[in-house]
C-alpha atoms as a PDB file:
ATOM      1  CA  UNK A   1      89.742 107.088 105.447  1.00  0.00           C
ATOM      2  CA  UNK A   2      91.325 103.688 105.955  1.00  0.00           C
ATOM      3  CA  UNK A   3      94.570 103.088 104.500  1.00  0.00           C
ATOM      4  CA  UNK A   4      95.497 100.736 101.369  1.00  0.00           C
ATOM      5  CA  UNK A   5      97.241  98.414 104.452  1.00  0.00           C
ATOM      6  CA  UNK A   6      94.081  98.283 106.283  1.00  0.00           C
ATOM      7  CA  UNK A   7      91.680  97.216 103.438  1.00  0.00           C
ATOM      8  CA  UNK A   8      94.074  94.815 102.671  1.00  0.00           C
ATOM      9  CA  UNK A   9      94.178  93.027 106.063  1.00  0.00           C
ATOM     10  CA  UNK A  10      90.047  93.389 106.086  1.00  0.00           C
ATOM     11  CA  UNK A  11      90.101  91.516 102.620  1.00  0.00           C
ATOM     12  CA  UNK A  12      92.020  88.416 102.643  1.00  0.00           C
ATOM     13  CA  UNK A  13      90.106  86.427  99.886  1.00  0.00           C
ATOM     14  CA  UNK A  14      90.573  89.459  97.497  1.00  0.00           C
ATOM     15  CA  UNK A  15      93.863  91.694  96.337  1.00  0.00           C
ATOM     16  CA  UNK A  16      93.622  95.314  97.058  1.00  0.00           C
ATOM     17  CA  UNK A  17      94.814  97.790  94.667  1.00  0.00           C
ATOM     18  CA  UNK A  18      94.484 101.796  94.354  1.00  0.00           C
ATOM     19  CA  UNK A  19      92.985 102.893  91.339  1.00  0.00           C
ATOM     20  CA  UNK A  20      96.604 103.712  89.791  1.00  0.00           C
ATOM     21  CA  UNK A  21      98.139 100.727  90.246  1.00  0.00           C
ATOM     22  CA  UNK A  22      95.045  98.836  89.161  1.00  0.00           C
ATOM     23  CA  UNK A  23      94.984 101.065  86.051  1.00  0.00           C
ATOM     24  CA  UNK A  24      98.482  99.768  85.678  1.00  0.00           C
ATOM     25  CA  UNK A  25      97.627  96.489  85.652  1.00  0.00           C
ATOM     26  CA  UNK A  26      95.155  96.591  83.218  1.00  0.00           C
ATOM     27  CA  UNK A  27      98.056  98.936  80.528  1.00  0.00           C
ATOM     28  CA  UNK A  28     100.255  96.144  81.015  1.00  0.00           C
ATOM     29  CA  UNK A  29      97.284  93.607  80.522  1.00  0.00           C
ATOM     30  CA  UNK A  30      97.636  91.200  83.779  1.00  0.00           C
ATOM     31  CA  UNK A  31      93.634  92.383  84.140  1.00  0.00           C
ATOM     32  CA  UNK A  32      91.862  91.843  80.857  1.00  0.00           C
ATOM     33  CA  UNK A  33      88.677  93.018  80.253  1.00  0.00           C
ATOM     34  CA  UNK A  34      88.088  89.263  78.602  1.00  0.00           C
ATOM     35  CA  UNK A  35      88.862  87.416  81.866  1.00  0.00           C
ATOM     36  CA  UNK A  36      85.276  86.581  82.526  1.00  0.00           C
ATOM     37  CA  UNK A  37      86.348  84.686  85.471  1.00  0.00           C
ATOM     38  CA  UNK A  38      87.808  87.366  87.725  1.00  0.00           C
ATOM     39  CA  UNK A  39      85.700  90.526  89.272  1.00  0.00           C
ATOM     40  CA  UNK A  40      86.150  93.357  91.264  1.00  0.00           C
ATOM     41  CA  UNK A  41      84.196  95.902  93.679  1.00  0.00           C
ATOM     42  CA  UNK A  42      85.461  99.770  94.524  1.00  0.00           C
ATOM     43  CA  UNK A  43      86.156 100.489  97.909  1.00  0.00           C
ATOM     44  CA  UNK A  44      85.444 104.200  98.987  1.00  0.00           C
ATOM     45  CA  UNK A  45      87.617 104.052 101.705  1.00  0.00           C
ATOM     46  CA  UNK A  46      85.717 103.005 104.400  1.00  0.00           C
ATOM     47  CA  UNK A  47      83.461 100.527 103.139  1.00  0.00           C
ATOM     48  CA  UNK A  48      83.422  98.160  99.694  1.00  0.00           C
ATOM     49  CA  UNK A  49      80.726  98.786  97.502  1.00  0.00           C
ATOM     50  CA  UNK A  50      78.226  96.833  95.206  1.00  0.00           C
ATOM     51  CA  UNK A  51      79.898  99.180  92.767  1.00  0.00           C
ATOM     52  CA  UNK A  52      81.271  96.670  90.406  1.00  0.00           C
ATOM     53  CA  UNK A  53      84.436  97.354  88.249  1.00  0.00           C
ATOM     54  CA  UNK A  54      83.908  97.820  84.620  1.00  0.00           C
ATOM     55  CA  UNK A  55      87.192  96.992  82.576  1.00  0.00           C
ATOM     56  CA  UNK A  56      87.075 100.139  80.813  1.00  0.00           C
ATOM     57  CA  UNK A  57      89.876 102.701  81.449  1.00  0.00           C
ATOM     58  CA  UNK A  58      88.044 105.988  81.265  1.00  0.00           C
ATOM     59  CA  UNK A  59      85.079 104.064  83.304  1.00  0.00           C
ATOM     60  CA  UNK A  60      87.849 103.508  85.700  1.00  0.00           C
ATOM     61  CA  UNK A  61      89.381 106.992  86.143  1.00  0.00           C
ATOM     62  CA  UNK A  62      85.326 108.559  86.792  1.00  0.00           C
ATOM     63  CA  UNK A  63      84.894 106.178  89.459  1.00  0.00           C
ATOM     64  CA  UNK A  64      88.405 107.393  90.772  1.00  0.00           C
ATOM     65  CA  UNK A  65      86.418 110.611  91.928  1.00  0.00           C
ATOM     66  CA  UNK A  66      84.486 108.553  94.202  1.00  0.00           C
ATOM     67  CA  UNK A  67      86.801 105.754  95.216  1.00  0.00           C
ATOM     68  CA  UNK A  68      90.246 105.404  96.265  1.00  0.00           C
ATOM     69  CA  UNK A  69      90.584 101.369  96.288  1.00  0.00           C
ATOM     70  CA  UNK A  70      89.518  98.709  94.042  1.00  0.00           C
ATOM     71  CA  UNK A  71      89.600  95.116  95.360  1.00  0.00           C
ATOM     72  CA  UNK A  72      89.414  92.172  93.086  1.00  0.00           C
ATOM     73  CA  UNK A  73      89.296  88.680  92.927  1.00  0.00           C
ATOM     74  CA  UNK A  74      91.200  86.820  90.533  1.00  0.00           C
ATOM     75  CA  UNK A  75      90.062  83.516  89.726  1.00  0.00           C
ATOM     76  CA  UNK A  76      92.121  81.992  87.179  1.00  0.00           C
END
């Protein structure tokens, strides 16, 4: 499995975040699940997905099982 530093420098148009800290970001409201502009894809550690991230927190922490990043794109 890669590490968060790697997927970061393969993913230079998007931020890079494991599932906690994105999960952090969304408590503390820098993600909203009503910023329609910005979007995000898991990674499972080797590869990103199609898999695309649904602002919901308990949709979030299922998907943990399966990936260990999330990269997103914010756009505003």
């Amino acid at each position: 499995m890669k590490s968060l530093k790697q997927v970061q420098d393969e993913n230079d148009i998007m931020d890079v975040f494991t599932v906690e800290e994105f999960l952090g970001l969304l408590s503390d409201g820098d993600v909203s699940p009503y910023d329609y502009d910005s979007y995000g894809y898991y990674h499972d550690g080797e590869n990103l997905t199609e898999e695309p991230v649904v602002l919901i927190e308990s949709y979030i922490r299922e998907a943990a099982k399966k990936y260990p990043y999330i990269v997103w794109r914010f756009l505003n």
